[in-house]
N, C-alpha and C. Protein backbone atom coordinates (compact mmCIF):
# COMPACT_ATOMS: atom_id res chain seq x y z
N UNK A 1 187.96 43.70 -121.42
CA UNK A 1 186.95 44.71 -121.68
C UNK A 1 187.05 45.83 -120.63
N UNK A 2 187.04 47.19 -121.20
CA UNK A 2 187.20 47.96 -120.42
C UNK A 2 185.87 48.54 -119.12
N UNK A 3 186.00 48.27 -117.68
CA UNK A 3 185.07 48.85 -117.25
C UNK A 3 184.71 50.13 -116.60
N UNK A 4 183.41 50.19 -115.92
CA UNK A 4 183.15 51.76 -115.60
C UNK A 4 183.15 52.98 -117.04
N UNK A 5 182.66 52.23 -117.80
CA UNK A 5 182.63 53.58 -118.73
C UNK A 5 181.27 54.01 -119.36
N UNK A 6 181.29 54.98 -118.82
CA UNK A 6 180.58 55.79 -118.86
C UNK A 6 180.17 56.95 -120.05
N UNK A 7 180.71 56.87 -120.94
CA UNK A 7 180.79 57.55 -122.21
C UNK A 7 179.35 57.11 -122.70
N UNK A 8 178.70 55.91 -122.96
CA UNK A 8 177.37 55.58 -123.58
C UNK A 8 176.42 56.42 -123.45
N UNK A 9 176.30 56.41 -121.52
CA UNK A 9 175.04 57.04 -120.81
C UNK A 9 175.14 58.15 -120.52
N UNK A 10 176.55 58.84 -120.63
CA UNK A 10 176.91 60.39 -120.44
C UNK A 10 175.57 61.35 -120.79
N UNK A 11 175.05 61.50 -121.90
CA UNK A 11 173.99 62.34 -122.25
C UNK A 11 172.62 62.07 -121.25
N UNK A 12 172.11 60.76 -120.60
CA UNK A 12 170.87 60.61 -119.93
C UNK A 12 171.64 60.52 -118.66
N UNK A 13 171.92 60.10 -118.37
CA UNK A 13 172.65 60.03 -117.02
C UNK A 13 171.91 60.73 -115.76
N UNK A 14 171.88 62.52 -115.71
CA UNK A 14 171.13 63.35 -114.99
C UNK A 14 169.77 62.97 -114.66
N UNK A 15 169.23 62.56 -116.36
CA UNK A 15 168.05 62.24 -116.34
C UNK A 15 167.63 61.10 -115.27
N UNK A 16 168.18 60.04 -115.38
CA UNK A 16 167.86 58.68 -114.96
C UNK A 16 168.43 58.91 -113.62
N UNK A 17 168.77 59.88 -113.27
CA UNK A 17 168.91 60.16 -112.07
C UNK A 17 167.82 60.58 -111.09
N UNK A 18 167.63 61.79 -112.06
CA UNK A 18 166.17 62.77 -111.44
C UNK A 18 165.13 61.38 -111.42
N UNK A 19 164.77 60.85 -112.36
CA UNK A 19 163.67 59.62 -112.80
C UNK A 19 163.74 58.64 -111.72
N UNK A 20 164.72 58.05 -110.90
CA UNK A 20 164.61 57.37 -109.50
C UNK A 20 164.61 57.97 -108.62
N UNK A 21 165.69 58.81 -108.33
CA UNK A 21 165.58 59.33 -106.89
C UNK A 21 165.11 61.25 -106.53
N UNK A 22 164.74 61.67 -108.06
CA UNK A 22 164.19 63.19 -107.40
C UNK A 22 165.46 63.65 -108.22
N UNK A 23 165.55 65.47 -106.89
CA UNK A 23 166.66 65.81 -106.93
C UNK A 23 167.91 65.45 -106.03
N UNK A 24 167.53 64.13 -105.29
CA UNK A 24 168.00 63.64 -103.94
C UNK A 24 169.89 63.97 -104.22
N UNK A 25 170.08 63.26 -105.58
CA UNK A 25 171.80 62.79 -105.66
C UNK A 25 172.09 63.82 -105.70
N UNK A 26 171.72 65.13 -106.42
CA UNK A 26 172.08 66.31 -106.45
C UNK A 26 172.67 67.12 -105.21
N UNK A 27 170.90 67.24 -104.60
CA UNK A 27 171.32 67.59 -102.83
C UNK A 27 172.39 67.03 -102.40
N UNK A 28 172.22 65.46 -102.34
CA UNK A 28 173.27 64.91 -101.51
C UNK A 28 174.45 65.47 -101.95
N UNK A 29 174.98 65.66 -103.05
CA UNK A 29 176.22 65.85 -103.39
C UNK A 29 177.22 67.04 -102.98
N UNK A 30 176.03 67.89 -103.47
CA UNK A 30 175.90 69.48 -102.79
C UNK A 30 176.22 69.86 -101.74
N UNK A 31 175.73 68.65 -100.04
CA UNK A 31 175.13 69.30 -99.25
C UNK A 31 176.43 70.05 -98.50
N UNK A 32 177.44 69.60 -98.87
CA UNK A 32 178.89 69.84 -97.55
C UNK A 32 179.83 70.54 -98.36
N UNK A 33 179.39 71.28 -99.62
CA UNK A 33 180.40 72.11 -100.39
C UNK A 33 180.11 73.16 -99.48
N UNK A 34 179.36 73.68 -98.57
CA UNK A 34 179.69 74.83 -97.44
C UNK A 34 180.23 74.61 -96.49
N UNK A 35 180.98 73.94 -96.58
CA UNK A 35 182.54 73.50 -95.85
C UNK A 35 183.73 73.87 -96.20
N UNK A 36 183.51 74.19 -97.72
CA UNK A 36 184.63 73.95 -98.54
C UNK A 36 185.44 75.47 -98.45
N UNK A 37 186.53 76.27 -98.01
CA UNK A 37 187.15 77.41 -97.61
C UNK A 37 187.58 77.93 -99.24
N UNK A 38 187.48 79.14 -99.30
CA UNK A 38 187.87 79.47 -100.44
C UNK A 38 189.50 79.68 -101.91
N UNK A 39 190.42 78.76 -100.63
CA UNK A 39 191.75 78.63 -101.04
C UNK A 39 192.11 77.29 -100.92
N UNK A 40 190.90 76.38 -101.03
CA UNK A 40 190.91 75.19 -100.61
C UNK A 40 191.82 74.16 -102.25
N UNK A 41 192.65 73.04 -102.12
CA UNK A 41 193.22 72.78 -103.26
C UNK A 41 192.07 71.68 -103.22
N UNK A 42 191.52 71.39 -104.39
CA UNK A 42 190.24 70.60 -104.56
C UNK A 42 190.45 69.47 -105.21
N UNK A 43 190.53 67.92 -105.12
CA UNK A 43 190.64 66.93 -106.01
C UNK A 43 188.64 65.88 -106.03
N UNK A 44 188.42 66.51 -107.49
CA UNK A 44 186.91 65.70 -107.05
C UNK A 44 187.00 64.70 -108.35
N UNK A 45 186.51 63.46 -107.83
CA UNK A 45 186.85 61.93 -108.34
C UNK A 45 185.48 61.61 -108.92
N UNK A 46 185.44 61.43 -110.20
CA UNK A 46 184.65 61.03 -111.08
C UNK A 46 182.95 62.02 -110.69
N UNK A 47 183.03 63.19 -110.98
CA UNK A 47 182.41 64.10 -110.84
C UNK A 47 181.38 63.87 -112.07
N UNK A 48 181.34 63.32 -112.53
CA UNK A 48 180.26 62.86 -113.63
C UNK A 48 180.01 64.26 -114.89
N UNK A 49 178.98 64.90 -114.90
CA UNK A 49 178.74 66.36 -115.79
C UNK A 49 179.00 67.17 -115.00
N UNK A 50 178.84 67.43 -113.78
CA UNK A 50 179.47 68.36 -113.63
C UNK A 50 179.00 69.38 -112.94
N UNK A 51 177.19 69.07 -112.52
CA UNK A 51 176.31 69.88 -111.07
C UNK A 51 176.96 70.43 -110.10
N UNK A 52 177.46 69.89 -109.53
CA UNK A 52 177.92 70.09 -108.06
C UNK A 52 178.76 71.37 -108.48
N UNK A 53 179.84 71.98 -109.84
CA UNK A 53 180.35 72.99 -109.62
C UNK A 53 180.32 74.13 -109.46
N UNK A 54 178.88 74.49 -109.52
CA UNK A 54 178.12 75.71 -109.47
C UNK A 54 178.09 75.88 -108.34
N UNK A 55 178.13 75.27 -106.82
CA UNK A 55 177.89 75.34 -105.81
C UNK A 55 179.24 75.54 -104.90
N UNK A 56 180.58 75.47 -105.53
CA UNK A 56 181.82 75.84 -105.43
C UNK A 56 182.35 77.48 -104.94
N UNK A 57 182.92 78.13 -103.78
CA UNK A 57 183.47 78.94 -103.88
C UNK A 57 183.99 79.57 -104.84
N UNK A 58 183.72 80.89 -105.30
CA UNK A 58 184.81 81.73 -106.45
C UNK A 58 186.56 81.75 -105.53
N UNK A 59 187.50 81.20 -107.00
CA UNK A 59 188.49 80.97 -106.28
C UNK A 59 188.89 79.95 -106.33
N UNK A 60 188.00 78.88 -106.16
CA UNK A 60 188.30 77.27 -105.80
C UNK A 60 189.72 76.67 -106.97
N UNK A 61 190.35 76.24 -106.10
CA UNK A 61 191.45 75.61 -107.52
C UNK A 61 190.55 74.37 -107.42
N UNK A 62 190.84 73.49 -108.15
CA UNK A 62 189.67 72.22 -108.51
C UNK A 62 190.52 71.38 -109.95
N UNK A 63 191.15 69.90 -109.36
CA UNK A 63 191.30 69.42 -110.00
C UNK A 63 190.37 68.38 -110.58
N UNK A 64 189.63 68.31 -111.66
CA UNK A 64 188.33 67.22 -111.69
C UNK A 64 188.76 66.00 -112.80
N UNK A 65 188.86 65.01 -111.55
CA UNK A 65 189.78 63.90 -112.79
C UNK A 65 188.40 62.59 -112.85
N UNK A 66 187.77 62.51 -114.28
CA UNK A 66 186.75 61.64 -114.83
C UNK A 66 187.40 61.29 -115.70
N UNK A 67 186.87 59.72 -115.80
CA UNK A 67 187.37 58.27 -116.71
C UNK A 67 186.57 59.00 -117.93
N UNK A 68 185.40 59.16 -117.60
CA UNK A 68 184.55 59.35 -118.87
C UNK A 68 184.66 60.83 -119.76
N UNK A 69 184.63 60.63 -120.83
CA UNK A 69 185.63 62.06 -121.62
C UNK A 69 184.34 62.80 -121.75
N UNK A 70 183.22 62.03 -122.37
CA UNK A 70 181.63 62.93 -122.75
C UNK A 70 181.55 63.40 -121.56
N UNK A 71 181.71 62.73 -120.36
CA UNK A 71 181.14 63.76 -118.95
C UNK A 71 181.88 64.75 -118.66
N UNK A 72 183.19 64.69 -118.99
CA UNK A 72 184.03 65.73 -118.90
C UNK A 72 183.52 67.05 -119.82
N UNK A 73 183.31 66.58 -120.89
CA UNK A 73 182.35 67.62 -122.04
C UNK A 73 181.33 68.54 -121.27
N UNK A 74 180.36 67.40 -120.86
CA UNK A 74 179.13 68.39 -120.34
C UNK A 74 180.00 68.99 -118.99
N UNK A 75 180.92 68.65 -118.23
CA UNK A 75 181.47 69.19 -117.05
C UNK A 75 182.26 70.33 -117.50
N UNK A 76 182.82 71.04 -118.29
CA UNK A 76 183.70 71.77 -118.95
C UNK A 76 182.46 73.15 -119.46
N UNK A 77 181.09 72.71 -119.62
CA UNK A 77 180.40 73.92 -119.80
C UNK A 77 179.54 74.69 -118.30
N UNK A 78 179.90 73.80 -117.16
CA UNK A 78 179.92 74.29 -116.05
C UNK A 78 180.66 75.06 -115.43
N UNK A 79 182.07 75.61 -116.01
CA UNK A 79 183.12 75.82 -115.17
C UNK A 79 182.47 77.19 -114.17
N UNK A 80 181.60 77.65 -114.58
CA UNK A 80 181.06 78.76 -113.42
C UNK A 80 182.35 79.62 -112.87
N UNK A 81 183.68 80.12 -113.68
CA UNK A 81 184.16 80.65 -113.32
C UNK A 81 185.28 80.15 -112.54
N UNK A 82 184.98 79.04 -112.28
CA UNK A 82 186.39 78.42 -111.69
C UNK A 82 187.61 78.29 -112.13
N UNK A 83 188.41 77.82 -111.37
CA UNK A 83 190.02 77.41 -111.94
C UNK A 83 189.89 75.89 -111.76
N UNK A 84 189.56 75.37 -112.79
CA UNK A 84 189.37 73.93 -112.97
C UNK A 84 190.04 73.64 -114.20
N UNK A 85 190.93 72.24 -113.95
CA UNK A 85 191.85 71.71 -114.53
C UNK A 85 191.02 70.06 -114.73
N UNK A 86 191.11 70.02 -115.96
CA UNK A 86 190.18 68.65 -116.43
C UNK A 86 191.01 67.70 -116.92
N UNK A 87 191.08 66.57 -115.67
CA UNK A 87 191.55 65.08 -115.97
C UNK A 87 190.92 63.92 -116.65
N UNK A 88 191.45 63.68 -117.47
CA UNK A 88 190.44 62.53 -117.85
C UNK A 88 191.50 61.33 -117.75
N UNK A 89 191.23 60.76 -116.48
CA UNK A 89 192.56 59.46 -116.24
C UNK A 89 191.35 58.36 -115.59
N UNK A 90 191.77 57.36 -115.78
CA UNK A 90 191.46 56.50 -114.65
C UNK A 90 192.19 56.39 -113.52
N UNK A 91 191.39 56.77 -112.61
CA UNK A 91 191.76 57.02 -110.66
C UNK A 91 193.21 56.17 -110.68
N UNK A 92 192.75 54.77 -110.96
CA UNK A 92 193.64 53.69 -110.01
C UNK A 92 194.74 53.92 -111.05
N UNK A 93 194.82 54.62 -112.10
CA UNK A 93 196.24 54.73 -112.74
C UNK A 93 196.67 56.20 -112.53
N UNK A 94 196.23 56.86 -112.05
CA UNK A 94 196.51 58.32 -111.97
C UNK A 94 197.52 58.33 -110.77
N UNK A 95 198.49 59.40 -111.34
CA UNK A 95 199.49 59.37 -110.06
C UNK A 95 199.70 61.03 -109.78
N UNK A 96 200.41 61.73 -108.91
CA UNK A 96 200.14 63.05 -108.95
C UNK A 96 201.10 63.62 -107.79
N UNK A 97 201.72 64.17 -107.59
CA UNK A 97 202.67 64.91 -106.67
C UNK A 97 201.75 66.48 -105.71
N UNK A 98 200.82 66.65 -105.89
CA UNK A 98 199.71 67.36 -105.55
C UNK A 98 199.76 66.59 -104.02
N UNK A 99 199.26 67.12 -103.22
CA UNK A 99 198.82 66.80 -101.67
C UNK A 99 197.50 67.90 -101.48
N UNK A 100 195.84 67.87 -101.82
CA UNK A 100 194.71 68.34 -101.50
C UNK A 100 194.09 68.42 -100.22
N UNK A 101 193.61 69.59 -99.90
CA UNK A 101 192.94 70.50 -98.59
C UNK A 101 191.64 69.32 -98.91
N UNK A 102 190.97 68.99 -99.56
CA UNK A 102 189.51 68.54 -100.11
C UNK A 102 189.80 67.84 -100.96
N UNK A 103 189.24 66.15 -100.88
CA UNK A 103 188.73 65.01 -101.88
C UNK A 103 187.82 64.56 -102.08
N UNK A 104 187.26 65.19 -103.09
CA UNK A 104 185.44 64.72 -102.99
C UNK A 104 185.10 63.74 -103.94
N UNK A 105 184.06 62.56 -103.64
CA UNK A 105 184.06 61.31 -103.96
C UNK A 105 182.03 61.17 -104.13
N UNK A 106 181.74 61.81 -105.27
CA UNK A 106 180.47 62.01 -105.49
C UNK A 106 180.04 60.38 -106.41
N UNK A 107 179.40 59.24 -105.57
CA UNK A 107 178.85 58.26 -106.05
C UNK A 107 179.81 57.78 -107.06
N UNK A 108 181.26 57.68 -106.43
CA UNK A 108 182.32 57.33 -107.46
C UNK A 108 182.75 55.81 -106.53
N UNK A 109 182.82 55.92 -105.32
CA UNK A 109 183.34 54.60 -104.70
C UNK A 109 182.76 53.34 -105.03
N UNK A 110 181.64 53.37 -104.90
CA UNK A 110 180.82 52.33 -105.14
C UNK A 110 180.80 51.69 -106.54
N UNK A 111 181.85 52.46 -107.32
CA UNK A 111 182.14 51.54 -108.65
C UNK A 111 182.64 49.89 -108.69
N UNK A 112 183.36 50.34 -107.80
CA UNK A 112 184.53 49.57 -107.37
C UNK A 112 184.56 48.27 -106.55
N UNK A 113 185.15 46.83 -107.48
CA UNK A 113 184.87 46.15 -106.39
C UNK A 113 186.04 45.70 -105.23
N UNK A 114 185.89 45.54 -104.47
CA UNK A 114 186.40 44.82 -103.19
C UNK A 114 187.95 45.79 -102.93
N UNK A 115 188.47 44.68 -104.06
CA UNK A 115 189.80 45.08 -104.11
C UNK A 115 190.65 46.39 -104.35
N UNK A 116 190.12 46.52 -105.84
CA UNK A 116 189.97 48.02 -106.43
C UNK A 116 189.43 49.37 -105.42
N UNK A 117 188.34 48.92 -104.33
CA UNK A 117 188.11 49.44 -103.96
C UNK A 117 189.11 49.84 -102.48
N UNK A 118 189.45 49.01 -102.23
CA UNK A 118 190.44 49.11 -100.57
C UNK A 118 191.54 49.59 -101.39
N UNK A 119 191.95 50.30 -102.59
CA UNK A 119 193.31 50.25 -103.15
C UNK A 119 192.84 51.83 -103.82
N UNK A 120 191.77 52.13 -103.63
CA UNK A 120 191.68 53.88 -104.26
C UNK A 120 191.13 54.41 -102.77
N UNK A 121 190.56 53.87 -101.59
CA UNK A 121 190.76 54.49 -100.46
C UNK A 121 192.00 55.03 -100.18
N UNK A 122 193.09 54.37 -100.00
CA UNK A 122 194.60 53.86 -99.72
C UNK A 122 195.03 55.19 -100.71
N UNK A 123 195.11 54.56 -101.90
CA UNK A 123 194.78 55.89 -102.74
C UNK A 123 194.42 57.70 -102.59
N UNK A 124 193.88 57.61 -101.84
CA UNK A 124 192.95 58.77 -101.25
C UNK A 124 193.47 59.38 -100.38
N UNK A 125 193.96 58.61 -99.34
CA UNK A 125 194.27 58.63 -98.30
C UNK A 125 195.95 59.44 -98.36
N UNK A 126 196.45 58.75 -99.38
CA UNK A 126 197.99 59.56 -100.05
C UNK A 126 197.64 60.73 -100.77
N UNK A 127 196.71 61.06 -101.31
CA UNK A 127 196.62 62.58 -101.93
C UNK A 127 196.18 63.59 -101.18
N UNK A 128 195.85 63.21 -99.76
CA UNK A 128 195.33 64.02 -98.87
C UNK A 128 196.03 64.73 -97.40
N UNK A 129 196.20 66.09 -97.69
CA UNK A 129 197.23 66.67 -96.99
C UNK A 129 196.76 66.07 -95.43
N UNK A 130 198.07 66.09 -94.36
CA UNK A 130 196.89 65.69 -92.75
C UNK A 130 196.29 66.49 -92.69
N UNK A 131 195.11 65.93 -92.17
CA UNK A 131 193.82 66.18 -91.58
C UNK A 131 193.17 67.28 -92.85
N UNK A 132 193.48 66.96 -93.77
CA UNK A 132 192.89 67.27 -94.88
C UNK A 132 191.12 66.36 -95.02
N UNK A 133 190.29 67.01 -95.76
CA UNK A 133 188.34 66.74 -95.56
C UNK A 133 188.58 65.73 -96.82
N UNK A 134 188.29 64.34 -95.78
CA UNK A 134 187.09 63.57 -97.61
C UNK A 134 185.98 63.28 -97.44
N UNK A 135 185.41 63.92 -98.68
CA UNK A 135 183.71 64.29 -98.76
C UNK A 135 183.51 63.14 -99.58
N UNK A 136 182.00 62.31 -99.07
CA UNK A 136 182.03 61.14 -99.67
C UNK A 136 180.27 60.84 -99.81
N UNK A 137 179.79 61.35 -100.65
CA UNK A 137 178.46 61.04 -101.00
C UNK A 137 178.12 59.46 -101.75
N UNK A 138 177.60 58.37 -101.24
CA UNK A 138 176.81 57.40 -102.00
C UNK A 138 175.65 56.75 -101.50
N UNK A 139 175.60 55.10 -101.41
CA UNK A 139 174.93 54.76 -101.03
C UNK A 139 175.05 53.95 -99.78
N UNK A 140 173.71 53.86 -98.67
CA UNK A 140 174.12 53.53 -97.19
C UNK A 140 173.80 51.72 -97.79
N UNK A 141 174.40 50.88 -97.80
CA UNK A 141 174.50 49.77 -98.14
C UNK A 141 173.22 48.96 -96.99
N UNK A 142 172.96 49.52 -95.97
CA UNK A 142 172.42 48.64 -94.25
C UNK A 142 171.09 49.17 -95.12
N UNK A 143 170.56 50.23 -95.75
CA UNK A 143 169.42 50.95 -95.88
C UNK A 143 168.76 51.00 -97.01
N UNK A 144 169.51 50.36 -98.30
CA UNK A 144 169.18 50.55 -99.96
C UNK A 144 168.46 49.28 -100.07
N UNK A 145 167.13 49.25 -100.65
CA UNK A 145 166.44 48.11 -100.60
C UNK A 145 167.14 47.23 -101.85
N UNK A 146 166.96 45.87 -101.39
CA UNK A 146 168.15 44.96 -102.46
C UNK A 146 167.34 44.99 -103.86
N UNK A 147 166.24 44.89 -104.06
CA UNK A 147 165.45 44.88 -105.61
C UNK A 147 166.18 45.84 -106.35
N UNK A 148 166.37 47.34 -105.71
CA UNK A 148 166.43 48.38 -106.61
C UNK A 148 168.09 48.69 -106.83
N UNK A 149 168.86 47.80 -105.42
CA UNK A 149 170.48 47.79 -105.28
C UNK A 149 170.72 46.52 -106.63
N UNK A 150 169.98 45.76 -106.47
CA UNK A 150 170.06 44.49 -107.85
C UNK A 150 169.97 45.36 -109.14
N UNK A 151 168.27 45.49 -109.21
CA UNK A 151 168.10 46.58 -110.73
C UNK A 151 169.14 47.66 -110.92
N UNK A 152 169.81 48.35 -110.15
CA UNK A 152 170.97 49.53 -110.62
C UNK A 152 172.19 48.92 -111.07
N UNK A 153 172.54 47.68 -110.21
CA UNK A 153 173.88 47.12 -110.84
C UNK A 153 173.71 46.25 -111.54
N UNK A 154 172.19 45.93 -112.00
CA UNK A 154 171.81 44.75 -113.88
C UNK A 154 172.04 45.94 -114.78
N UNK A 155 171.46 46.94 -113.87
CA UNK A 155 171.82 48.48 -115.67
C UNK A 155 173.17 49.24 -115.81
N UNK A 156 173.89 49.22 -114.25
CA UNK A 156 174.92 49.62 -114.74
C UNK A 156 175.98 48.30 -115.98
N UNK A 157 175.75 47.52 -115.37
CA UNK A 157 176.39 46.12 -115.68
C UNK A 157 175.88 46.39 -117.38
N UNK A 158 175.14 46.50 -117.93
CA UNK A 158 174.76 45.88 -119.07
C UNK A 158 175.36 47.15 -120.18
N UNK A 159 175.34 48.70 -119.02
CA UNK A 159 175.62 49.63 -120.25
C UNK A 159 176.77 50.51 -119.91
N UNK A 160 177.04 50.39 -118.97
CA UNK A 160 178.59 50.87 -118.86
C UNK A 160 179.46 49.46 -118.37
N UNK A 161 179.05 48.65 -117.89
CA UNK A 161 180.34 47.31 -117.71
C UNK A 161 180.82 47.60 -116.19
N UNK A 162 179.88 48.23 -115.46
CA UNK A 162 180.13 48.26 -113.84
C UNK A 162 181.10 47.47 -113.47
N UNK A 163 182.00 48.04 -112.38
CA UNK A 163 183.02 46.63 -112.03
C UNK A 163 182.14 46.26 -110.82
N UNK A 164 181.87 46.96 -110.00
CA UNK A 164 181.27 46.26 -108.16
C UNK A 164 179.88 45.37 -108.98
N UNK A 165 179.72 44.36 -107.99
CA UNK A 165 178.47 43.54 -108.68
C UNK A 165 177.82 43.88 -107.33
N UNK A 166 177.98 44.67 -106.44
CA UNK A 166 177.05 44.78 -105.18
C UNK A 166 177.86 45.88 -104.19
N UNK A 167 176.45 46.76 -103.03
CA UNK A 167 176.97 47.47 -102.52
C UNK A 167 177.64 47.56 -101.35
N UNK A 168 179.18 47.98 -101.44
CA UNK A 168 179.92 47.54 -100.05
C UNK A 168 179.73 48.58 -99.06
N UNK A 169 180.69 48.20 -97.71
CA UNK A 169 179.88 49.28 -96.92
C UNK A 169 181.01 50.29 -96.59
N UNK A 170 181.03 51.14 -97.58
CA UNK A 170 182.07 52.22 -97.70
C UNK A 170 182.41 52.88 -96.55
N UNK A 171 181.07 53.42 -95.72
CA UNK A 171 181.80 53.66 -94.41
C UNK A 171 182.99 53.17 -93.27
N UNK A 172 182.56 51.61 -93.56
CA UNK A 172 183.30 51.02 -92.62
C UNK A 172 185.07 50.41 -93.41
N UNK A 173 184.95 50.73 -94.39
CA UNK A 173 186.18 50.67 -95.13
C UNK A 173 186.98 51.69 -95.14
N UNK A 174 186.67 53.15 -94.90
CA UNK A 174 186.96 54.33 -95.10
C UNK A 174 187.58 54.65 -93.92
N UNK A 175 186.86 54.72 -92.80
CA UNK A 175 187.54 54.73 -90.70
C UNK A 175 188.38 53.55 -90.79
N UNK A 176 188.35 52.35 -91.56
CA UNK A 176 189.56 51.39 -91.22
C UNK A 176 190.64 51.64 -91.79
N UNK A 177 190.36 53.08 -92.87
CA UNK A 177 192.23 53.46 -93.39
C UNK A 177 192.52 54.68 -92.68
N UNK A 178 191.65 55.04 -91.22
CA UNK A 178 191.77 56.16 -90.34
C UNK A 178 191.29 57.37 -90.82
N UNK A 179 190.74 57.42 -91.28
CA UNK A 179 189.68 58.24 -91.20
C UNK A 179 188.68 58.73 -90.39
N UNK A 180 188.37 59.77 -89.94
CA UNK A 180 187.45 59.95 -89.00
C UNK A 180 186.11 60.96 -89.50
N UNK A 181 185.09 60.27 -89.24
CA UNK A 181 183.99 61.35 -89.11
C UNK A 181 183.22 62.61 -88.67
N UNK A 182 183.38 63.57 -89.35
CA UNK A 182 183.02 64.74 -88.47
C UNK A 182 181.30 65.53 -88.89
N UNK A 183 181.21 65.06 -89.67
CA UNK A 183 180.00 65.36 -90.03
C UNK A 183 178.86 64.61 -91.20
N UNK A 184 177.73 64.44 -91.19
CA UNK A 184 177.16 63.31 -91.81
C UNK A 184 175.74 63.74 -92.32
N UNK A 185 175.12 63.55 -92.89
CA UNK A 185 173.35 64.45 -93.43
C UNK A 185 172.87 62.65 -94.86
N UNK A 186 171.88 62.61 -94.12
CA UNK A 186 171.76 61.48 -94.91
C UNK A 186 169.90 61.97 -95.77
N UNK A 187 170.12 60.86 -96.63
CA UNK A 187 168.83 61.68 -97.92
C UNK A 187 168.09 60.22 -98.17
N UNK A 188 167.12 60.66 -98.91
CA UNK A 188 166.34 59.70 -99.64
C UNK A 188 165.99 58.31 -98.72
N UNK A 189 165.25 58.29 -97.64
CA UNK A 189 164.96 57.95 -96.37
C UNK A 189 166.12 56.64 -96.47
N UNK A 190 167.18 57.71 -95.91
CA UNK A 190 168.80 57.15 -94.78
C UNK A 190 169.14 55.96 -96.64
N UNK A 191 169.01 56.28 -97.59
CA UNK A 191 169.23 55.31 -98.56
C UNK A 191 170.67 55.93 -99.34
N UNK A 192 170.65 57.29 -99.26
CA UNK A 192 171.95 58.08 -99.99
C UNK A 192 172.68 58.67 -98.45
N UNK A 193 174.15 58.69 -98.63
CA UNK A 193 174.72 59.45 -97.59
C UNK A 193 175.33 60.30 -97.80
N UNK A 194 175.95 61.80 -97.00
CA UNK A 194 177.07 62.26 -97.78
C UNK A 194 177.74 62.45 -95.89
N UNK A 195 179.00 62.40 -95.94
CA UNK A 195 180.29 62.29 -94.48
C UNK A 195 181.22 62.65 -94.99
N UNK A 196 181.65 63.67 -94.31
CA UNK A 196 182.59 64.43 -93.93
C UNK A 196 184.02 63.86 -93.22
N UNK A 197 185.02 62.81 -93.64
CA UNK A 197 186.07 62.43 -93.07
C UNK A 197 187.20 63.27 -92.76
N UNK A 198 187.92 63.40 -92.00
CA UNK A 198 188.79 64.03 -91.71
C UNK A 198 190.18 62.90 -91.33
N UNK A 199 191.39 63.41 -92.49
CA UNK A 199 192.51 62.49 -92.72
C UNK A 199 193.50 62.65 -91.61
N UNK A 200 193.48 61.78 -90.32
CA UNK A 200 194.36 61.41 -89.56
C UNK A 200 195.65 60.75 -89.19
C-alpha cells in the first residue's frame, strides 16, 4: 500500500491546519524565506499547496518536487510569477544532477520513519551545493504534547497512510549528517520549529 499520500486531504488540508494551530504553520514556514537571495537555485520538498510561494523573491528559480499531484494543482495556481518547475516524484526515488543554493523542508521530514528518514537527510545533504542553507520547519519532538502528537499520527495514519508512527528528533539527526545551525525562531509555544542549517 502506497504511503504518505496525500491526494485525499489535498482540498482541507490548509483548513485543518488553520483549525489546530492558527496561522502558526504558515508563519513558521514563511519565517526564513528572507534569507533566501534572489538568484538563489531553490529545491522545496513536499511543499504541500503551495503558501509559502508568495513570500519568494521575484526571480527565484524553484524546483517544487510533491508526491501529491492535487497539491501540486492548488500549488501551480500560486506561481506568483515565479520560475517554478513542478515535480511530482517521490523524494526517496527522485534523482537529479542539480546541486541547490536552498533546500527547504516545510513539515515534510517528519513523514518519515527512522530509516527512510536518515536516508532523505543523506539525501539532502547530496543535493546541496557546500555550505549551501537547509531550511527546515516542523515539529520540536522535546515540546509537542503526546495526546495531540498521538491524535495527528491516528489521522494522518487513517487518511493518507502516514509512514512515521511517531515524532523523531529531526534536529539531532540533521547536525549528525553535519549540518550546522545558524539560525532558529520557534512558534506555537516552542511546539513548531523552523532552523536554518548550513551544509558543511
Amino acid at each position: 500500500m502506497v504511503v504518505n499520500k496525500f491526494d485525499p486531504i489535498a482540498p482541507y488540508y490548509d483548513f485543518l491546519s488553520r483549525l489546530v494551530f492558527g496561522k502558526k504553520i504558515i508563519e513558521s514556514q514563511i519565517y526564513f524565506t528572507k534569507k533566501i537571495q534572489k538568484n538563489d537555485k531553490i529545491l522545496i520538498l513536499g511543499g504541500g499547496t503551495g503558501h509559502l510561494l508568495r513570500y519568494f523573491p521575484k526571480g527565484s528559480q524553484i524546483d517544487y518536487l510533491e508526491k501529491s499531484e492535487k497539491m501540486i494543482q492548488f500549488a501551480e495556481k500560486r506561481k506568483c510569477g515565479l520560475s517554478i518547475q513542478f515535480l511530482h516524484f517521490d523524494f526517496l526515488k527522485f534523482k537529479s544532477d542539480h546541486r541547490y543554493t536552498v533546500v527547504i523542508c516545510p513539515f515534510f521530514l517528519d513523514c518519515f520513519h527512522l530509516e527512510n528518514l536518515n536516508h532523505a537527510i543523506k539525501k539532502i545533504k547530496s543535493l546541496l551545493q557546500p555550505y549551501g542553507l537547509l531550511i527546515v520547519t516542523d515539529f520540536e519532538k522535546s515540546q509537542t504534547n503526546k495526546s495531540l502528537s498521538f491524535l495527528m499520527h491516528l489521522f494522518f495514519k487513517i487518511f493518507v497512510n502516514l509512514e512515521s508512527k511517531s515524532l523523531k528528533s529531526i534536529h539531532l539527526m540533521v547536525t549528525k549528517e553535519g549540518f550546522r545551525v545558524t539560525d532558529e525562531k520557534f512558534f506555537y509555544q516552542k511546539m513548531i520549529f523552523s532552523r536554518i542549517y548550513r551544509n558543511l
